[in-house]
C-alpha atoms as a PDB file:
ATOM      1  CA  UNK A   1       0.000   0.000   0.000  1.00  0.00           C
ATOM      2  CA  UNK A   2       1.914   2.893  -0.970  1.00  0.00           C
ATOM      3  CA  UNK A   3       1.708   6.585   1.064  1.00  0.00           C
ATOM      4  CA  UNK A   4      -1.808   8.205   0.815  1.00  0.00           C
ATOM      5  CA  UNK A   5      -3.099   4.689  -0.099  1.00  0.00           C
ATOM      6  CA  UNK A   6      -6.590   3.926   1.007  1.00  0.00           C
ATOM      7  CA  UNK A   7      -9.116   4.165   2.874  1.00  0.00           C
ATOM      8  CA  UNK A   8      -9.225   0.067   3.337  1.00  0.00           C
ATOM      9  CA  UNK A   9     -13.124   0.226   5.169  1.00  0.00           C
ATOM     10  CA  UNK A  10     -14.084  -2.326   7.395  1.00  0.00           C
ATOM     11  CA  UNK A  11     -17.749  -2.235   8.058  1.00  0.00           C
ATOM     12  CA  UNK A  12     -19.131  -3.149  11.264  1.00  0.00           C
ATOM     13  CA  UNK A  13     -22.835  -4.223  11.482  1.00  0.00           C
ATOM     14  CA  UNK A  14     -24.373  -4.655  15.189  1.00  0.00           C
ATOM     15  CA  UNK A  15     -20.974  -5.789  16.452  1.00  0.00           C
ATOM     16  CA  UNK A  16     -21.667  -7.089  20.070  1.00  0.00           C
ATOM     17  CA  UNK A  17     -19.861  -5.208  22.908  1.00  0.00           C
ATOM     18  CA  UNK A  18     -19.937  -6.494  26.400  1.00  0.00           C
ATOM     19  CA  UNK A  19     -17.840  -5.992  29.538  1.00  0.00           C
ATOM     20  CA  UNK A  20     -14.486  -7.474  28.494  1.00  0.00           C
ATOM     21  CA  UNK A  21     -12.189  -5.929  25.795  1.00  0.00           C
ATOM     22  CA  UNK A  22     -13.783  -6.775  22.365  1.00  0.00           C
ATOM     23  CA  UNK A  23     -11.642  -6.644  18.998  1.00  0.00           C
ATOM     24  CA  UNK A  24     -14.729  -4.964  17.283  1.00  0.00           C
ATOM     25  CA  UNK A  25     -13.071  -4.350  13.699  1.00  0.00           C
ATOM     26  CA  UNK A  26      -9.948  -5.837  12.068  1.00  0.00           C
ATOM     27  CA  UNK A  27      -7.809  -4.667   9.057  1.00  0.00           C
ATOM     28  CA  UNK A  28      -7.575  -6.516   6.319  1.00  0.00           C
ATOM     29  CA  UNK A  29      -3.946  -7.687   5.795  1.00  0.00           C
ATOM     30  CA  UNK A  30      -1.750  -5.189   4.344  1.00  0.00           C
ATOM     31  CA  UNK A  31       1.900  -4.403   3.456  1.00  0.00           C
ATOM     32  CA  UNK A  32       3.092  -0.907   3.220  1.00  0.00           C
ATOM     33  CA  UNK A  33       6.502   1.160   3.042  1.00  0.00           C
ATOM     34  CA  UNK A  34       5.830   4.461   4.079  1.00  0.00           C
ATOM     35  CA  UNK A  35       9.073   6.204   3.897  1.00  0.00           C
ATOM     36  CA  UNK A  36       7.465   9.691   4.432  1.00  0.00           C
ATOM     37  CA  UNK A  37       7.315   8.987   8.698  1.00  0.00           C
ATOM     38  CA  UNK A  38       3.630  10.416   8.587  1.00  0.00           C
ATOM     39  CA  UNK A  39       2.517   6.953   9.300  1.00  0.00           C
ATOM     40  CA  UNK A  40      -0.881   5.217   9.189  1.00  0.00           C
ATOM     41  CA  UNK A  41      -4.162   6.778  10.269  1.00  0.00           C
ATOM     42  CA  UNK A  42      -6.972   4.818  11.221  1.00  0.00           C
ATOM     43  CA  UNK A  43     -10.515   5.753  11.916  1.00  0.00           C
ATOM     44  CA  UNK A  44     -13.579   4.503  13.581  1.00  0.00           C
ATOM     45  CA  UNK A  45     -17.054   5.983  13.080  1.00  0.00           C
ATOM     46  CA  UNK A  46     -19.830   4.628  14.531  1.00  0.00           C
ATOM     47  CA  UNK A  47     -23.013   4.399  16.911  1.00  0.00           C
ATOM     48  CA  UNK A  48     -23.286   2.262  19.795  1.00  0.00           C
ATOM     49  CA  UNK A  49     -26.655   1.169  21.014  1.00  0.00           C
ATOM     50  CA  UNK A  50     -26.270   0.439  24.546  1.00  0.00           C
ATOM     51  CA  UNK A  51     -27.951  -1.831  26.849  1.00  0.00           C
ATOM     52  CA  UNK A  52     -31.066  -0.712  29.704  1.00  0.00           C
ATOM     53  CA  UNK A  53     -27.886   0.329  32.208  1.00  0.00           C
ATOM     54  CA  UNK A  54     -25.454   3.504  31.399  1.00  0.00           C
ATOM     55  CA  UNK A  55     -21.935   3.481  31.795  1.00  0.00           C
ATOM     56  CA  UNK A  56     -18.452   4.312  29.877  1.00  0.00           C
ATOM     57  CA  UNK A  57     -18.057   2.964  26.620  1.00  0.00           C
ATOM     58  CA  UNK A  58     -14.017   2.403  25.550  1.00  0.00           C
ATOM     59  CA  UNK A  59     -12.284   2.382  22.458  1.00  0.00           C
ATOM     60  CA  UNK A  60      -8.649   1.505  22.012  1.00  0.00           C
ATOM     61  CA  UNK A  61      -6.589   0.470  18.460  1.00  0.00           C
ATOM     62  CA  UNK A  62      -3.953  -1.767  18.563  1.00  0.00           C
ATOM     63  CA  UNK A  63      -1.307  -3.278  16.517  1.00  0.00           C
ATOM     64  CA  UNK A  64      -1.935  -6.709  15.181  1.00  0.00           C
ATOM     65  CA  UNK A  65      -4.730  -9.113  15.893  1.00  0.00           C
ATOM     66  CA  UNK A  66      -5.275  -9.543  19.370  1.00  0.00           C
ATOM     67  CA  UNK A  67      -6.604  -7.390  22.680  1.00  0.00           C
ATOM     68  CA  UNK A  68      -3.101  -7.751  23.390  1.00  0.00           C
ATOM     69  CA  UNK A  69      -1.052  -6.100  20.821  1.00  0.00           C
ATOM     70  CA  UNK A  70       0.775  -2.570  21.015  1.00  0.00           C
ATOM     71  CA  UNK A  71      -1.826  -0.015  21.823  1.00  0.00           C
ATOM     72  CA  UNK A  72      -1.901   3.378  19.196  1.00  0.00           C
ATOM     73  CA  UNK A  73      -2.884   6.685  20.411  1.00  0.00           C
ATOM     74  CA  UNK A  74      -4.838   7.287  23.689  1.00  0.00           C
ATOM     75  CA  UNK A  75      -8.048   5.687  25.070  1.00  0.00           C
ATOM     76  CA  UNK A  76     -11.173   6.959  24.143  1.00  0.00           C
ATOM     77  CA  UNK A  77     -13.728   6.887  27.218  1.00  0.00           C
ATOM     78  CA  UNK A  78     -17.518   7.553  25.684  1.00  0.00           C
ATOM     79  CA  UNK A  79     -20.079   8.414  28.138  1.00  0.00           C
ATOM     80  CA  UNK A  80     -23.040   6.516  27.392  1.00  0.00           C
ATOM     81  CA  UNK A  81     -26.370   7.304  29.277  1.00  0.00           C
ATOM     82  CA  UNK A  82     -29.330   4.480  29.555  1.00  0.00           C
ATOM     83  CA  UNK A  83     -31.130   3.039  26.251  1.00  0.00           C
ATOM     84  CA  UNK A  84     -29.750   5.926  24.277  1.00  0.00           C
ATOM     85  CA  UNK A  85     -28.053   5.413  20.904  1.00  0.00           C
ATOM     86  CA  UNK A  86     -24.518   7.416  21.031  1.00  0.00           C
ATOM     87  CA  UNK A  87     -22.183   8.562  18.513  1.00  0.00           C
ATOM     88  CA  UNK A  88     -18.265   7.016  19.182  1.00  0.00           C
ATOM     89  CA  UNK A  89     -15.537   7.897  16.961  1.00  0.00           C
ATOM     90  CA  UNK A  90     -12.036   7.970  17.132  1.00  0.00           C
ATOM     91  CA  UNK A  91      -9.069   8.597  14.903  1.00  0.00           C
ATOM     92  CA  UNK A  92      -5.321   7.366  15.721  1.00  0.00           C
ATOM     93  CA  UNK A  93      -1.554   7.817  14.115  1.00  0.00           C
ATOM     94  CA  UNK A  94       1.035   5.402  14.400  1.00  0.00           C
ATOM     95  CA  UNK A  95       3.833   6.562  13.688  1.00  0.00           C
ATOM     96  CA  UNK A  96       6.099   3.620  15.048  1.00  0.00           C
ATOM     97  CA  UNK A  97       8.199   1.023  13.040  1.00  0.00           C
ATOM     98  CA  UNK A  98       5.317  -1.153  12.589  1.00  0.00           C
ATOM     99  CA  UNK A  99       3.475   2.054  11.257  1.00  0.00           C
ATOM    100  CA  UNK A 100       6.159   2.770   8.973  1.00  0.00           C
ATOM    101  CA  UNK A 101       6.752  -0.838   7.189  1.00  0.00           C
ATOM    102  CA  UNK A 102       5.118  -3.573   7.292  1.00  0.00           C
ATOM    103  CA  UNK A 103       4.408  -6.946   5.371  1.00  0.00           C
ATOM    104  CA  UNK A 104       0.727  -8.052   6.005  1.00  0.00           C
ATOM    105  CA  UNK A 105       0.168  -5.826   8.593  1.00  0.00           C
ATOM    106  CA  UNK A 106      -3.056  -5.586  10.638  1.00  0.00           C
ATOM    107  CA  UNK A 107      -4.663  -3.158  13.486  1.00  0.00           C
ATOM    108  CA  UNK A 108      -8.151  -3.948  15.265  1.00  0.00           C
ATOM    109  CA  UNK A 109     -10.275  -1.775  17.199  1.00  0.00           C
ATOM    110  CA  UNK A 110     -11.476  -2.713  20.122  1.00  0.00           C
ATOM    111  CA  UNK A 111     -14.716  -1.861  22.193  1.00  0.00           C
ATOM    112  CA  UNK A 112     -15.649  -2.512  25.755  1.00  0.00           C
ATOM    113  CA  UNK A 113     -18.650  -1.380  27.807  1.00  0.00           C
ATOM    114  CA  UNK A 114     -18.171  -1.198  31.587  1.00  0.00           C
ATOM    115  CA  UNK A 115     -21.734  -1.236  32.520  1.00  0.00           C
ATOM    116  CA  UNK A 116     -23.431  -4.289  31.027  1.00  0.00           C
ATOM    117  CA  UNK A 117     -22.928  -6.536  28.263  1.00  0.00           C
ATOM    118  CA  UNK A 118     -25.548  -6.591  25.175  1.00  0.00           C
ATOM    119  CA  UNK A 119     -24.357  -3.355  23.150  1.00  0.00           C
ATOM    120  CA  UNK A 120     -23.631  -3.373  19.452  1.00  0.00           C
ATOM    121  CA  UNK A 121     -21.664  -1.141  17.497  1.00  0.00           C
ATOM    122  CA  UNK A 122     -22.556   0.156  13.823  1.00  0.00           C
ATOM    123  CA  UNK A 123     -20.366   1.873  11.104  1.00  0.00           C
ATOM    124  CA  UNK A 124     -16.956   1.380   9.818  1.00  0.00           C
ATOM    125  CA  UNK A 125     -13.255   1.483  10.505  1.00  0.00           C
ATOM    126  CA  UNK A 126     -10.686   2.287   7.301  1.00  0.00           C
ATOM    127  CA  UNK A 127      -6.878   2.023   7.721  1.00  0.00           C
ATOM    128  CA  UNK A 128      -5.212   4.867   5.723  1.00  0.00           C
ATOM    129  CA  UNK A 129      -1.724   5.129   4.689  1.00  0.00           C
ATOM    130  CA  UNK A 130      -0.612   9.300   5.317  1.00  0.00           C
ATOM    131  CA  UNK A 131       1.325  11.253   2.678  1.00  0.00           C
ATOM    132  CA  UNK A 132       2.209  14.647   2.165  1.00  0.00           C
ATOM    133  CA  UNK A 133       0.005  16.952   0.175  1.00  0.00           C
ATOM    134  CA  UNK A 134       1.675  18.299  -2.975  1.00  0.00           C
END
């Protein structure tokens, strides 16, 4: 995928979010070399529908495919109040190594909803390679 490559979309249709961690949305498999250092952005834009309870809904995008992997960019906390449909978005750089070059690389977003399992999440994720505007 060469710089300013993209977006790669990942749709995400009623994606169940409960109280653990939840890879929500996962890159397709990509290779890219971008020597420019601006990195990769990637995006999530969505609605959750949350269970009866409120609570904090969390968003996090890491590096690879697993809860595990190297987290990008800060945590996004989402105030979520009872039986009301709320916008979440994020958008995250990564600027690291893997960011920079990779061979069937892949990040996930993950979702997690303090309160009470039995929210979904609806919209898509894309995975953009960054160049400089000529």
């Amino acid at each position: 995928m060469p710089a300013g490559a993209g977006p790669l979309p990942v749709p995400l249709s009623a994606v169940a979010v409960g109280t653990a961690e939840t890879i929500v949305a996962t890159s397709p498999a990509s290779s890219w070399n971008n020597t420019t250092g601006l990195g990769n952005l990637i995006e999530l834009s969505a609605v959750f529908t949350p269970p009866a309870s409120a609570g904090s809904l969390v968003l996090k995008v890491r590096q690879g495919t697993t809860v595990t992997g190297t987290q990008v960019g800060a945590t996004v906390t989402l105030p979520v109040a009872s039986s009301t449909v709320t916008p979440a978005a994020l958008a995250v750089v990564d600027q690291s190594a893997f960011g920079a070059q990779q061979a069937g690389g892949q990040y996930v977003v993950t979702a997690q909803y303090a309160a009470a399992t039995g929210g979904t999440l609806t919209g898509v994720a894309t995975l953009e390679t960054c160049s400089t505007i000529a």
